[in-house]
C-alpha atoms as a PDB file:
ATOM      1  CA  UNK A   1       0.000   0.000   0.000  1.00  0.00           C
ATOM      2  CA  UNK A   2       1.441   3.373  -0.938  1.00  0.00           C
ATOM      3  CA  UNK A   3       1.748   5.620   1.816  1.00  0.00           C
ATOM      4  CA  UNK A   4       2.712   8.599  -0.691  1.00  0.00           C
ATOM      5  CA  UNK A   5       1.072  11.960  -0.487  1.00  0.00           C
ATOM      6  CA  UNK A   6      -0.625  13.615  -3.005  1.00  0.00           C
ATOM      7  CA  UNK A   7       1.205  17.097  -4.077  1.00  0.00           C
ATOM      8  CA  UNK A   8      -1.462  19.962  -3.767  1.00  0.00           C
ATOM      9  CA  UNK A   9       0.594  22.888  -4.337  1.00  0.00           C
ATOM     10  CA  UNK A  10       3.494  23.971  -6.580  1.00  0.00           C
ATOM     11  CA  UNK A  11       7.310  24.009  -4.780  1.00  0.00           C
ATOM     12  CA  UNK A  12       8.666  27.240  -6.209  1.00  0.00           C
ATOM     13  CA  UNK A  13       5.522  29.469  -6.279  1.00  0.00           C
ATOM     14  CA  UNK A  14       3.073  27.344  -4.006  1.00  0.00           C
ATOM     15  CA  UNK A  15      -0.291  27.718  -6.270  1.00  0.00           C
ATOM     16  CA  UNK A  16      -2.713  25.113  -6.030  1.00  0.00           C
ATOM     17  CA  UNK A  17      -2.025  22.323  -8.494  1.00  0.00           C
ATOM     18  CA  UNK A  18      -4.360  20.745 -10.566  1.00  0.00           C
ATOM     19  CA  UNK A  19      -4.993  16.648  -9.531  1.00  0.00           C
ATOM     20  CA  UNK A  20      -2.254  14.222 -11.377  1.00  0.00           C
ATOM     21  CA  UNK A  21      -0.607  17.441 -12.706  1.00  0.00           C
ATOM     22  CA  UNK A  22       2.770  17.496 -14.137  1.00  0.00           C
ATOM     23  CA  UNK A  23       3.698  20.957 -14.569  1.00  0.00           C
ATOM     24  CA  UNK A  24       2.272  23.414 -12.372  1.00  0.00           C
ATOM     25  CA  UNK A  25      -0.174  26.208 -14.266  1.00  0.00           C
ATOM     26  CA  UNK A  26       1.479  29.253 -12.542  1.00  0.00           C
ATOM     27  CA  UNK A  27       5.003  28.936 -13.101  1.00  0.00           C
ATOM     28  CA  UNK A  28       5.760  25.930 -15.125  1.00  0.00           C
ATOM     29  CA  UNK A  29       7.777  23.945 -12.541  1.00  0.00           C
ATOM     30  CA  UNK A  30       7.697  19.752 -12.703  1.00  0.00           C
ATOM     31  CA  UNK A  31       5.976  18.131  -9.602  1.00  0.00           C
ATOM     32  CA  UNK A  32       7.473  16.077  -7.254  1.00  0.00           C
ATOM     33  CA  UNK A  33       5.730  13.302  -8.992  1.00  0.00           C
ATOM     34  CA  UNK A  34       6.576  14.370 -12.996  1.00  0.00           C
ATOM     35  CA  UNK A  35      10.637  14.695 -11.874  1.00  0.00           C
ATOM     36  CA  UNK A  36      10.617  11.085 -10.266  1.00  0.00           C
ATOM     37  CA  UNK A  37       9.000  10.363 -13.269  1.00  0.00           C
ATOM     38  CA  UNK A  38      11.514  11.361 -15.390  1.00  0.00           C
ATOM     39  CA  UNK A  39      14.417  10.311 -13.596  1.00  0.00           C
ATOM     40  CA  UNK A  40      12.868   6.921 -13.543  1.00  0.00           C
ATOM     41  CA  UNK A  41      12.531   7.174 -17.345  1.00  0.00           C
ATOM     42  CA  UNK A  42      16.158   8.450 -18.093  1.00  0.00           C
ATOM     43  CA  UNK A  43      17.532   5.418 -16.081  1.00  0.00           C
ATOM     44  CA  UNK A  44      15.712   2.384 -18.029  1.00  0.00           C
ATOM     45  CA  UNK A  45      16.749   4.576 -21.019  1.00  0.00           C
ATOM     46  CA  UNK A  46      20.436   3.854 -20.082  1.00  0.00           C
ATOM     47  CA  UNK A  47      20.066   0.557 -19.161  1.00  0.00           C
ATOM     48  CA  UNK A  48      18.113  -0.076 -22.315  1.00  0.00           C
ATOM     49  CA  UNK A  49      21.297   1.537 -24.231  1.00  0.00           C
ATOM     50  CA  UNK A  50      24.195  -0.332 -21.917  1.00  0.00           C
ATOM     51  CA  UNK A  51      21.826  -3.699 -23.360  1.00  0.00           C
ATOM     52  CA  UNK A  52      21.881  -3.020 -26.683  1.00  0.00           C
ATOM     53  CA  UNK A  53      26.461  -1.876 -26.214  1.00  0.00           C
ATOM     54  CA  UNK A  54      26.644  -5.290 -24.539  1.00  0.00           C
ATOM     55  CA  UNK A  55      24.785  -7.257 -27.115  1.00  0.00           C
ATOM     56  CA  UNK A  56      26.652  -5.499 -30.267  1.00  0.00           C
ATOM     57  CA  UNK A  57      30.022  -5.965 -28.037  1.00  0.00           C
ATOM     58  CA  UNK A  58      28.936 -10.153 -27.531  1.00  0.00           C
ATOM     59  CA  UNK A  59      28.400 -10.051 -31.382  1.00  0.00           C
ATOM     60  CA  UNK A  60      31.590  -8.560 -32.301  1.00  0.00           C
ATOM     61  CA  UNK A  61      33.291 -10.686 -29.799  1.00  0.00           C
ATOM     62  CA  UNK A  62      31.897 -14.041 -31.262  1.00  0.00           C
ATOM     63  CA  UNK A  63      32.514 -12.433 -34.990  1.00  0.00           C
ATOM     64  CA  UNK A  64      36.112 -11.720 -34.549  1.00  0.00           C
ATOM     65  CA  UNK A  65      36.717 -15.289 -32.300  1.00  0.00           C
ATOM     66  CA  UNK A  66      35.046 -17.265 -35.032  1.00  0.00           C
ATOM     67  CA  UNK A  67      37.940 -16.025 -37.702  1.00  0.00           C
END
């Protein structure tokens, strides 16, 4: 169960936020929620990429030891 509490109002100007928002309306600043969000996002994008360097690295590998 998610003990998490929902973000009501903006950190940097402190207007109410709209329910589930990302950006607040006022200012334009990510919530709490939107930045974990994208940091979450950013990471399986690396580890996506560090896959795909390790499977083209295996390939070459078994390429150049099969010569």
């Amino acid at each position: 169960m998610s003990t998490a509490v929902r973000q009501t109002t903006c950190d940097r100007c402190e207007a109410p936020l709209v329910e589930d928002a990302a950006y607040c309306d006022n200012c334009g600043e990510r919530t709490r929620r939107a930045r974990r969000m994208v940091r979450l996002a950013v990471r399986v994008e690396l580890l996506f990429v560090a896959l795909v360097l390790m499977l083209v690295a295996g390939f070459t590998a078994i390429f150049y030891l099969q010569r």
